[in-house]
Protein backbone atom coordinates (compact mmCIF):
# COMPACT_ATOMS: atom_id res chain seq x y z
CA UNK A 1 35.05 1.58 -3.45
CA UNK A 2 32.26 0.77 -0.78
CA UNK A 3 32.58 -1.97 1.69
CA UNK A 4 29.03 -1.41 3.29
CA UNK A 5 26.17 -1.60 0.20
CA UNK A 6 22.47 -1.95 0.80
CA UNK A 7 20.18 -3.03 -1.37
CA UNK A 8 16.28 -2.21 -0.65
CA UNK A 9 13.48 -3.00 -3.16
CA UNK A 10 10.19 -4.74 -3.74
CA UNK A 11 9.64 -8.60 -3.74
CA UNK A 12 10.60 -9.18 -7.70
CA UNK A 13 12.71 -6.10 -8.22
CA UNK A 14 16.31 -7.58 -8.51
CA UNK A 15 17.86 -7.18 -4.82
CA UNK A 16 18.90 -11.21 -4.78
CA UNK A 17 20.18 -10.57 -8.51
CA UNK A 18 22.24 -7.37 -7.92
CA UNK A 19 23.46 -8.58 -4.59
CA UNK A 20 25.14 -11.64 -5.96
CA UNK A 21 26.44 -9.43 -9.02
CA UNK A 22 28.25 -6.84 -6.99
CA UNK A 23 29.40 -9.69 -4.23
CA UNK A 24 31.00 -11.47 -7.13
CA UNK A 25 32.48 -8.02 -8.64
CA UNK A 26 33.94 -6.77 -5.26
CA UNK A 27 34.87 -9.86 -3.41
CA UNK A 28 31.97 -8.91 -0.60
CA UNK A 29 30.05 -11.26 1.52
CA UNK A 30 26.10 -10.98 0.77
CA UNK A 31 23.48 -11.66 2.93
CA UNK A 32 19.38 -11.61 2.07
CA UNK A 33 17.58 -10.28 5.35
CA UNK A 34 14.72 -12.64 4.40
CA UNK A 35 16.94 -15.29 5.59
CA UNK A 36 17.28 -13.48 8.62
CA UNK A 37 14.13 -13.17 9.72
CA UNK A 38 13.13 -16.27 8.14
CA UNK A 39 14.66 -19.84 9.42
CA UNK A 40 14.75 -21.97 6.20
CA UNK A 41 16.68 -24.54 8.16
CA UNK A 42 13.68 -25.62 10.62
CA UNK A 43 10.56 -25.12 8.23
CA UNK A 44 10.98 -21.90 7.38
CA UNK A 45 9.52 -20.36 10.78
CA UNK A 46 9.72 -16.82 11.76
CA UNK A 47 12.75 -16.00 14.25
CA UNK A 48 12.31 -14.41 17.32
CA UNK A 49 12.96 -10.54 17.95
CA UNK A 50 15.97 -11.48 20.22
CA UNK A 51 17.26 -13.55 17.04
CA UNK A 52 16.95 -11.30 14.34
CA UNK A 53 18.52 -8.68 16.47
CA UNK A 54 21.34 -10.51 17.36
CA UNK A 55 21.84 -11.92 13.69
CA UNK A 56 21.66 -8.45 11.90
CA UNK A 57 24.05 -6.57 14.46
CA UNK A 58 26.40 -9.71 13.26
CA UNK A 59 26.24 -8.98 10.25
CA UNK A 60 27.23 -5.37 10.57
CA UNK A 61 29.95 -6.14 12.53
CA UNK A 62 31.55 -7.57 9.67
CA UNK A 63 33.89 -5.16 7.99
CA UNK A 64 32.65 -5.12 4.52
CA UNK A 65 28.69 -6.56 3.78
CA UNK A 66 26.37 -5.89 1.06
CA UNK A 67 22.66 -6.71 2.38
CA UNK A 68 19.65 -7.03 0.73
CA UNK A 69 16.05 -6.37 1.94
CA UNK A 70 12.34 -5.20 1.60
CA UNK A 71 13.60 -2.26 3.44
CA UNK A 72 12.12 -3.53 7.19
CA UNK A 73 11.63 -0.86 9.44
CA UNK A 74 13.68 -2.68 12.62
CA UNK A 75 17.19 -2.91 9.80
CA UNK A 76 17.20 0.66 9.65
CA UNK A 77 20.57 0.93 11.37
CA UNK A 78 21.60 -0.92 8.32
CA UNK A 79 21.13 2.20 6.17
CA UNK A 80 22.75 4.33 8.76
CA UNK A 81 26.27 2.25 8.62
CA UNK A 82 25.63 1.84 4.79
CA UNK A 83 28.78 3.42 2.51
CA UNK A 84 25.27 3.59 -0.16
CA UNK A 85 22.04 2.57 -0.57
CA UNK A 86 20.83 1.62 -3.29
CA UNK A 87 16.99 1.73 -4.30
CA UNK A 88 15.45 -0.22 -6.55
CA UNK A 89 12.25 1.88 -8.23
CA UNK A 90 10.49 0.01 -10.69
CA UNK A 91 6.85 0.10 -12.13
CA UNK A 92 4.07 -2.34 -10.63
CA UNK A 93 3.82 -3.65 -13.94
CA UNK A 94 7.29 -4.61 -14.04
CA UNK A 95 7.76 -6.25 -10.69
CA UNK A 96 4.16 -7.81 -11.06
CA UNK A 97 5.81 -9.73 -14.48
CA UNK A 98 9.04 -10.30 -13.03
CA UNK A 99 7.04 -12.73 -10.06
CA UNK A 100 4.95 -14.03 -12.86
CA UNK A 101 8.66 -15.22 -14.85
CA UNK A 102 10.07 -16.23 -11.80
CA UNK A 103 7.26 -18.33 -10.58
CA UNK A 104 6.92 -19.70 -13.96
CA UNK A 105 10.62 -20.79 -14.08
CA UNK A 106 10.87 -22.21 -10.74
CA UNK A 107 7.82 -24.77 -11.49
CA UNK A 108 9.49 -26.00 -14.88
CA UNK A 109 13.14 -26.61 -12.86
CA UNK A 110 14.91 -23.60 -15.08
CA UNK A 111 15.48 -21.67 -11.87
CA UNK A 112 16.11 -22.83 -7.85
CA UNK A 113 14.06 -21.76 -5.47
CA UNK A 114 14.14 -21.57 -1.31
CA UNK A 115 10.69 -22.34 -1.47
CA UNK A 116 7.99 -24.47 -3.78
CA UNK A 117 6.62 -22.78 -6.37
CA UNK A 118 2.72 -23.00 -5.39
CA UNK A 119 -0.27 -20.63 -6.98
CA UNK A 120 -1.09 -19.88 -3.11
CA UNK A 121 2.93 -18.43 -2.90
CA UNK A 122 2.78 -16.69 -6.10
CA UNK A 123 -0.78 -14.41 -4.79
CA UNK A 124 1.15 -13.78 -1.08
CA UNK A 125 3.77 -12.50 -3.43
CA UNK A 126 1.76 -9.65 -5.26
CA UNK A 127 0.21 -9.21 -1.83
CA UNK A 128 3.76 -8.57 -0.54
CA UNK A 129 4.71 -6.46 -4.07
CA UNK A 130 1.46 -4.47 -3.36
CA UNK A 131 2.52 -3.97 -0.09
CA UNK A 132 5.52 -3.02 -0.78
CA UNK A 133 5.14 -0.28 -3.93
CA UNK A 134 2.55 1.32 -1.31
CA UNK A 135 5.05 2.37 1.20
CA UNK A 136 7.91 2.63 -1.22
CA UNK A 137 7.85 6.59 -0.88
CA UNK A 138 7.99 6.12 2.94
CA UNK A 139 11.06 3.95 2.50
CA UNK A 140 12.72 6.69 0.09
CA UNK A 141 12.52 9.13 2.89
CA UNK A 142 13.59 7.31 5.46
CA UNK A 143 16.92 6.03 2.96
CA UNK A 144 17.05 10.06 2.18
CA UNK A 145 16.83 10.88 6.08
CA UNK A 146 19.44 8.11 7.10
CA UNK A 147 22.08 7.31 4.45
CA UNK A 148 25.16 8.28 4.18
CA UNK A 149 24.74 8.12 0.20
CA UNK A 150 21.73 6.74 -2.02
CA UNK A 151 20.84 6.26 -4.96
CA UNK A 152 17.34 5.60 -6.69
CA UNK A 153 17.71 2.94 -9.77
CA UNK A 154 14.86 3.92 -11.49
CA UNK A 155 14.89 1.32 -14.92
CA UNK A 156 16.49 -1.48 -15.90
CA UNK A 157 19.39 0.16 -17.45
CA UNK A 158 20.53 1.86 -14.15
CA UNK A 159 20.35 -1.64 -12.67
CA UNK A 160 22.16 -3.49 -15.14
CA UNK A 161 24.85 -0.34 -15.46
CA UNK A 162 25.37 -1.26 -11.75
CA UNK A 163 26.53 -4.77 -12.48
């Protein structure tokens, strides 16, 4: 069974969700890279370089991990030390509904969230989505060029059959 799993996808796709699935299934520590990058603690303000750096290489020095992330270019060594990678392919449409849900249940309490639910966060969400299904060919290739072993979930189903 793998010990090292990464998780890359677009904001909305199901990283968080299938991350927490397979940690619960296989006993393995977690970690969203968002958080990384991102201290929540202090008002959620942008770490430095150094930080990141040294935070990340923690986390792979951990015997088993599985990580979750956009698929930033500077956690690439991520993929490399990866037993799999997993990619999360779905439709614009899809992720672009999934935001719409979750911002939708976060405002009415039925889901938490790390940060409030405002109409100005759900828009730098798409933005990000956007941003993301625009590269997400130049992520496959680099997961193809680095990864020990991938795997491109293409539709729900695959996702869910994961879990």
């Amino acid at each position: 069974m793998y010990q090292k799993i990464y998780i890359i996808g677009p904001v909305g796709s199901g990283k968080t969700t299938l991350a927490k699935k397979l940690a619960h299934e296989l006993n393995i520590k977690s970690y969203e890279l968002d958080k990384v990058v991102w201290d929540d603690e202090h008002g959620n303000i942008k770490r430095t370089s150094e930080e990141i750096n040294f935070l990340f290489l923690k986390i792979l020095k951990e015997p088993s991990w599985i990580i979750e992330d956009v698929g930033r270019e500077c956690f690439i060594e991520g993929i490399k030390q990866a037993d799999i990678v997993y990619y999360i392919n779905l439709s614009a449409p899809t992720i672009y509904k999934r935001l719409i849900t979750r911002y939708i249940k976060q405002k009415i309490g039925l889901e938490p969230y790390n940060y409030k639910p405002t109409m100005k966060g759900l828009i730098e969400l798409f933005g990000w989505a956007k941003k993301d299904l625009r590269t997400r060919k130049k992520k496959i290739s680099e997961i193809k060029k680095y990864a020990k072993k991938y795997e491109i979930l293409n539709k729900k189903t695959e996702i869910v059959r994961m879990t």
